[in-house]
Protein backbone atom coordinates (compact mmCIF):
# COMPACT_ATOMS: atom_id res chain seq x y z
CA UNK A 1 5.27 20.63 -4.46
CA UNK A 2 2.05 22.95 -4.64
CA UNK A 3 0.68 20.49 -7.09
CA UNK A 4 -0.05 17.81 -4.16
CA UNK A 5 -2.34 20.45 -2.38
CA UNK A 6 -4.83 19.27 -5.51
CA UNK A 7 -4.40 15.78 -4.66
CA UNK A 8 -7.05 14.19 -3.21
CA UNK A 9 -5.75 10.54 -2.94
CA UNK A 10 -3.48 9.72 0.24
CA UNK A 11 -0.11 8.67 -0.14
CA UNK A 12 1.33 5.80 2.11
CA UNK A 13 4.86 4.28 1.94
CA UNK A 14 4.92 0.77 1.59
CA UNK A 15 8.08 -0.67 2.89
CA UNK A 16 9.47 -2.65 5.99
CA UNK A 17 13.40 -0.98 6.23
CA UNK A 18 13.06 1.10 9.04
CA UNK A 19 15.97 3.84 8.36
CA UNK A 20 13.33 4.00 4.99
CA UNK A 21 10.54 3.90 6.97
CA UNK A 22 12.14 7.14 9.30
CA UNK A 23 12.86 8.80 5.85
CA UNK A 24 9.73 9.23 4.65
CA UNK A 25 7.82 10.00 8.59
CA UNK A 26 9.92 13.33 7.94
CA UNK A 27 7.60 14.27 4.59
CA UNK A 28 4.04 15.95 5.64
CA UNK A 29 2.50 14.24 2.36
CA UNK A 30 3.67 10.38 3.70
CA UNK A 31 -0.46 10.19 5.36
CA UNK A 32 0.20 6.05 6.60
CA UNK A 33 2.50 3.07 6.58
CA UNK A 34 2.26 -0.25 4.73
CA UNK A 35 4.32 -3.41 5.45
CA UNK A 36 4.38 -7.23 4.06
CA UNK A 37 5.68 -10.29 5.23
CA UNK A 38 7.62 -10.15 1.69
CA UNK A 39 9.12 -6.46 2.19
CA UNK A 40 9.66 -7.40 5.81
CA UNK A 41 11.64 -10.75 4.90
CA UNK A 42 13.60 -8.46 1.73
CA UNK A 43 14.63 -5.86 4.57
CA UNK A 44 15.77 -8.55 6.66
CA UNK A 45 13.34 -8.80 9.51
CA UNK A 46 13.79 -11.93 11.70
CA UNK A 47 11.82 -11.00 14.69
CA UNK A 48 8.11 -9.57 13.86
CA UNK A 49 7.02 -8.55 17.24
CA UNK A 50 10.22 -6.74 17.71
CA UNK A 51 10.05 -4.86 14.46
CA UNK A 52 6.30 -4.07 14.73
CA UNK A 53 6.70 -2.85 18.16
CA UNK A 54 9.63 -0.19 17.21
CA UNK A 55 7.92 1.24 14.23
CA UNK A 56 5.29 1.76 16.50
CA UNK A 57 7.77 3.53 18.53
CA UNK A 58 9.15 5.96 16.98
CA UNK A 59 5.58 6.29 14.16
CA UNK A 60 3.10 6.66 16.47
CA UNK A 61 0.37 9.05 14.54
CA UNK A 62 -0.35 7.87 11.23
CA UNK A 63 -1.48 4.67 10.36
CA UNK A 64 0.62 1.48 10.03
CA UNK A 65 -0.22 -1.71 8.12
CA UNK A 66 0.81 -5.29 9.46
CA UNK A 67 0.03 -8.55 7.82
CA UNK A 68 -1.00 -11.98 9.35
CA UNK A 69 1.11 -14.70 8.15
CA UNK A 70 -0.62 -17.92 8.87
CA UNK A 71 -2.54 -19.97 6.15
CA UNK A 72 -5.33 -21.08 8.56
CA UNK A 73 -8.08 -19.18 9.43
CA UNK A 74 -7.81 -19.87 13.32
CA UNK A 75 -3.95 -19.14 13.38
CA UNK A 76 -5.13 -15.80 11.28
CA UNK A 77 -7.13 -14.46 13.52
CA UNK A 78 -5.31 -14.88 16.42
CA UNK A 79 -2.52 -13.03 14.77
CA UNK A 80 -4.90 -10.59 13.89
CA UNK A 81 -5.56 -9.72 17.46
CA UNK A 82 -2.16 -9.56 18.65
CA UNK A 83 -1.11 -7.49 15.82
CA UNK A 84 -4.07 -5.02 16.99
CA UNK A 85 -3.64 -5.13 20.61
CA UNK A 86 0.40 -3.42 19.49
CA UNK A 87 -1.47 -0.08 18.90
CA UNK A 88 -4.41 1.74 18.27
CA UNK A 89 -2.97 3.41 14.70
CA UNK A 90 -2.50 -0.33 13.44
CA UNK A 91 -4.24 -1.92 10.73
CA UNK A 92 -4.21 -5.82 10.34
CA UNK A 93 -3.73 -6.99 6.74
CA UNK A 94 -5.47 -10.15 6.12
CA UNK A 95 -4.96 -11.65 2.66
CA UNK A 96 -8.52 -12.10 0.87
CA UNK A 97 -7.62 -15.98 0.63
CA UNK A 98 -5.56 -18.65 1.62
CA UNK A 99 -2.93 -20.16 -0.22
CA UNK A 100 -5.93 -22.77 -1.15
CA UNK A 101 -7.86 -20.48 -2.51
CA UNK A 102 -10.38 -20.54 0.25
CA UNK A 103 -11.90 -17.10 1.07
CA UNK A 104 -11.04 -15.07 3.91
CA UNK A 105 -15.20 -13.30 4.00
CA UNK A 106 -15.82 -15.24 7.42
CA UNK A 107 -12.98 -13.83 9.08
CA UNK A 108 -12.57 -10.54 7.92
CA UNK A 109 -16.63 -10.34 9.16
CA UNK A 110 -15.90 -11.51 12.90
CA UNK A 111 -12.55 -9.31 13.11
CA UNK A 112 -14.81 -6.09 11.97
CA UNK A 113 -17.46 -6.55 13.85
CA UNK A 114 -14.94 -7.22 16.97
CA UNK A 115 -13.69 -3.72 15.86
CA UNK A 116 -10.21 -4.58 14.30
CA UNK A 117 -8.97 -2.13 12.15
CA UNK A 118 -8.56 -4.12 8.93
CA UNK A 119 -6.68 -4.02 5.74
CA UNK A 120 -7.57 -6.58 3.20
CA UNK A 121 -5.38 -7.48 0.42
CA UNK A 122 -4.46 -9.16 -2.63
CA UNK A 123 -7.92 -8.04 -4.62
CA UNK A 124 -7.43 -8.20 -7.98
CA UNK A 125 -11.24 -8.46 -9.20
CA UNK A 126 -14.36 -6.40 -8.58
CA UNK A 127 -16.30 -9.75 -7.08
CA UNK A 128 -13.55 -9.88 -4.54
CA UNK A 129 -14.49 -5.83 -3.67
CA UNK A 130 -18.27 -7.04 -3.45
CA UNK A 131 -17.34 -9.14 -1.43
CA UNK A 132 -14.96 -7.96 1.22
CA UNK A 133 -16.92 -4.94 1.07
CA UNK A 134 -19.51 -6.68 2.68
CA UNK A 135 -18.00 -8.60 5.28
CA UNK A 136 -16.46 -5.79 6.52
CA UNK A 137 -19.46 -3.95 6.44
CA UNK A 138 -20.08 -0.58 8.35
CA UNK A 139 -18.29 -1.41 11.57
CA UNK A 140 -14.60 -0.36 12.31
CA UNK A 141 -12.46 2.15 10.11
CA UNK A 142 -11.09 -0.62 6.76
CA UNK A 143 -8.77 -0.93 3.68
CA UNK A 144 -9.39 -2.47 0.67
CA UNK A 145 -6.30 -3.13 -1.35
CA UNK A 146 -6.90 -4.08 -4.59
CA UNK A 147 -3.39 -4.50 -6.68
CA UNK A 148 -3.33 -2.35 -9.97
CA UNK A 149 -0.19 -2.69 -10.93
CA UNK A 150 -0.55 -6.66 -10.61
CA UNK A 151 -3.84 -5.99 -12.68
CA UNK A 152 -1.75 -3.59 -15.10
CA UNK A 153 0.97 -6.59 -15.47
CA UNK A 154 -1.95 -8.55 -17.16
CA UNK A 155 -1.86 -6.23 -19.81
CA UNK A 156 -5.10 -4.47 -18.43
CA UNK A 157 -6.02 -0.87 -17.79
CA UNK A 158 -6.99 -0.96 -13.90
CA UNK A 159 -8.09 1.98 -14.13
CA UNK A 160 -11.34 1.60 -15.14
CA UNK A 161 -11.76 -1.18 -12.43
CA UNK A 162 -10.46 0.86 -9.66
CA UNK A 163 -13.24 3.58 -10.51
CA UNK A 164 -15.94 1.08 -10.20
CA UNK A 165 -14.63 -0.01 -7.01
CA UNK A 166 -14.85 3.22 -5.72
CA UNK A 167 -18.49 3.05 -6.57
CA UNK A 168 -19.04 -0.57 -4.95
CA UNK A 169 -17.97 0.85 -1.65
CA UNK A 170 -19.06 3.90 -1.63
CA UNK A 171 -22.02 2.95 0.29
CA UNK A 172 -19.77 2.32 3.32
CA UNK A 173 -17.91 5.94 4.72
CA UNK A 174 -15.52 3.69 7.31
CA UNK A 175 -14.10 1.63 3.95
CA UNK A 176 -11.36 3.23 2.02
CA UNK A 177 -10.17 2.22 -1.62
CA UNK A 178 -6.15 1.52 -1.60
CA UNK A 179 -4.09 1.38 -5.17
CA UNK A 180 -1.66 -0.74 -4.48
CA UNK A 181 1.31 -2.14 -5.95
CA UNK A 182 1.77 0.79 -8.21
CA UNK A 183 4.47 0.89 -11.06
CA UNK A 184 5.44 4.34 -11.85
CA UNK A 185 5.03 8.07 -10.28
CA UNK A 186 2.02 8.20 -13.03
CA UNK A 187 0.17 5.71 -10.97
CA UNK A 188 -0.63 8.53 -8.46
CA UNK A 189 -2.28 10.68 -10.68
CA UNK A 190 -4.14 7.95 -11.88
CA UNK A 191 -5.61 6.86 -8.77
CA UNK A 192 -6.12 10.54 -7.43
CA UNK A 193 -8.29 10.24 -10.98
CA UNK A 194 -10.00 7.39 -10.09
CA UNK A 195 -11.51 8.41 -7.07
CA UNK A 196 -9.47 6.23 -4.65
CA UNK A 197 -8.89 7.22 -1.17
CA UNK A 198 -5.63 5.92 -0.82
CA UNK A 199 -2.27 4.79 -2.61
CA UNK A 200 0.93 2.68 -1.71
CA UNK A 201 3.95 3.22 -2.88
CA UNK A 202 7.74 2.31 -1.48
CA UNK A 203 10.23 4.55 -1.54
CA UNK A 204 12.21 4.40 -5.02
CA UNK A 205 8.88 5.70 -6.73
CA UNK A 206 8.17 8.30 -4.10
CA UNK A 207 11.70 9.92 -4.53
CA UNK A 208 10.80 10.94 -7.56
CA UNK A 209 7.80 13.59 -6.63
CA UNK A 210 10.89 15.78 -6.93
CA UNK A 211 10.99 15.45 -10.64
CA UNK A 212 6.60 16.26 -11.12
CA UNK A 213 6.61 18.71 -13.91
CA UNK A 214 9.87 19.06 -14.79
CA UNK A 215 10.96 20.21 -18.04
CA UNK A 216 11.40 17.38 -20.86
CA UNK A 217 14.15 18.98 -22.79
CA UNK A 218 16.33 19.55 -19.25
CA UNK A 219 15.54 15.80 -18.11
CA UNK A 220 16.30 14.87 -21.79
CA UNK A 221 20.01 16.72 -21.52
CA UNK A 222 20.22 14.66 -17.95
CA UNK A 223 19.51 11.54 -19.26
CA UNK A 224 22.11 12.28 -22.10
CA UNK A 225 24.58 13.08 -19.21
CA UNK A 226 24.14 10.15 -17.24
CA UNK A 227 24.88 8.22 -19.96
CA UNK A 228 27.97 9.74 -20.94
CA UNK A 229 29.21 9.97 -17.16
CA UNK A 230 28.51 5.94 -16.39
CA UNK A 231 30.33 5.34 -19.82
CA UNK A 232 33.56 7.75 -18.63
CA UNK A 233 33.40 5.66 -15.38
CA UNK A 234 33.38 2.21 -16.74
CA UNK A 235 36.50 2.81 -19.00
CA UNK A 236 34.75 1.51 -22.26
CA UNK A 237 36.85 1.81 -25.48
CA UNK A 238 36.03 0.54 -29.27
């Protein structure tokens, strides 16, 4: 893979299965970890503290991603400081509203300025950057996730808003730019393009770095086999 060594974006898996989790630890180009209530509940975590604290066991030198799950603002925060008291490689994920809507400025502001390690999440629009970007201001190292592929669902190109998000922040050295929720392998490129520091992605799309620059006429004559193999297997007769 000599064509990473020209990549300037960072690559962290996003996922919550820890076997998945210990899979990708083993690759030098896996720079940081990113979990979700969501991936955590779809990998069948029951007991948060319990999973946080053996990632954190066994990952203990890149950074790791943990989100507050509390709708209120009080209940958020004092997640947010238990979550950060587990380590000093975690980052707590704080959504960039509640489920009402209400924005998340004021705390993301006190938990920076107490020097939390934050990652905000759920952007989606540059006033939401401007924003968060300011709360968090120049204090303690910082996400911001803004969702392209959510963006890119819309039918929009995000990458033209991802570039000028890079711009918006780039007053600020401690706050890094994250691509999340990315679609395909071309995603990478596309953020390594766009200037940001930093992209997500789980495990099924990172699998296939293997098949960067392969040749279209071989994968063509695999795709051709794999058809006519899963046909042989299922029997099917006209």
């Amino acid at each position: 893979m000599n064509w990473m060594t020209s990549l300037r974006v960072k690559i962290f898996a996003d996922g919550a299965d820890l076997n998945g989790m210990l899979e990708m630890a083993q690759k030098p180009y896996i720079a940081g970890f990113t979990t979700n209530p969501t991936l955590m509940r779809k990998a069948g975590v029951t007991d948060y503290r319990a999973f946080a604290t053996e990632v954190l066991n066994v990952i203990r030198d890149r950074p790791i991603s943990f989100e507050v799950f509390s709708d209120d603002f009080v209940e958020m925060e004092r997640q947010a400081l238990t979550l950060a008291s587990l380590g000093e490689h975690v980052y707590v994920k704080i959504p960039v509203t509640n489920t009402a809507g209400e924005p998340s400025y004021g705390l993301i502001r006190r938990l920076a300025q107490a020097g939390v390690k934050l990652n905000v999440t759920a952007l989606l629009t540059l006033a939401q950057v401007r924003d968060v970007s300011a709360a968090l201001g120049d204090h303690a190292s910082c996400y911001i996730s803004v969702f392209a592929g959510r963006i890119a669902d819309t039918g929009r190109d995000p990458v033209p808003l991802m570039a000028a998000a890079v711009e918006m922040i780039r007053p600020y050295p401690n706050q890094e730019l994250i691509w999340a929720s990315p679609r395909e392998l071309l995603n990478i490129f596309q953020a390594d393009q766009a200037g940001c520091h930093i992209i997500t992605a789980t495990n099924d799309i990172l699998r296939k770095l293997t098949l960067v620059g392969k040749d279209l006429a071989e994968y063509s004559l695999d795709t051709v086999k794999m058809f006519r193999q899963d046909a042989v297997a299922a029997g099917y007769v006209l």
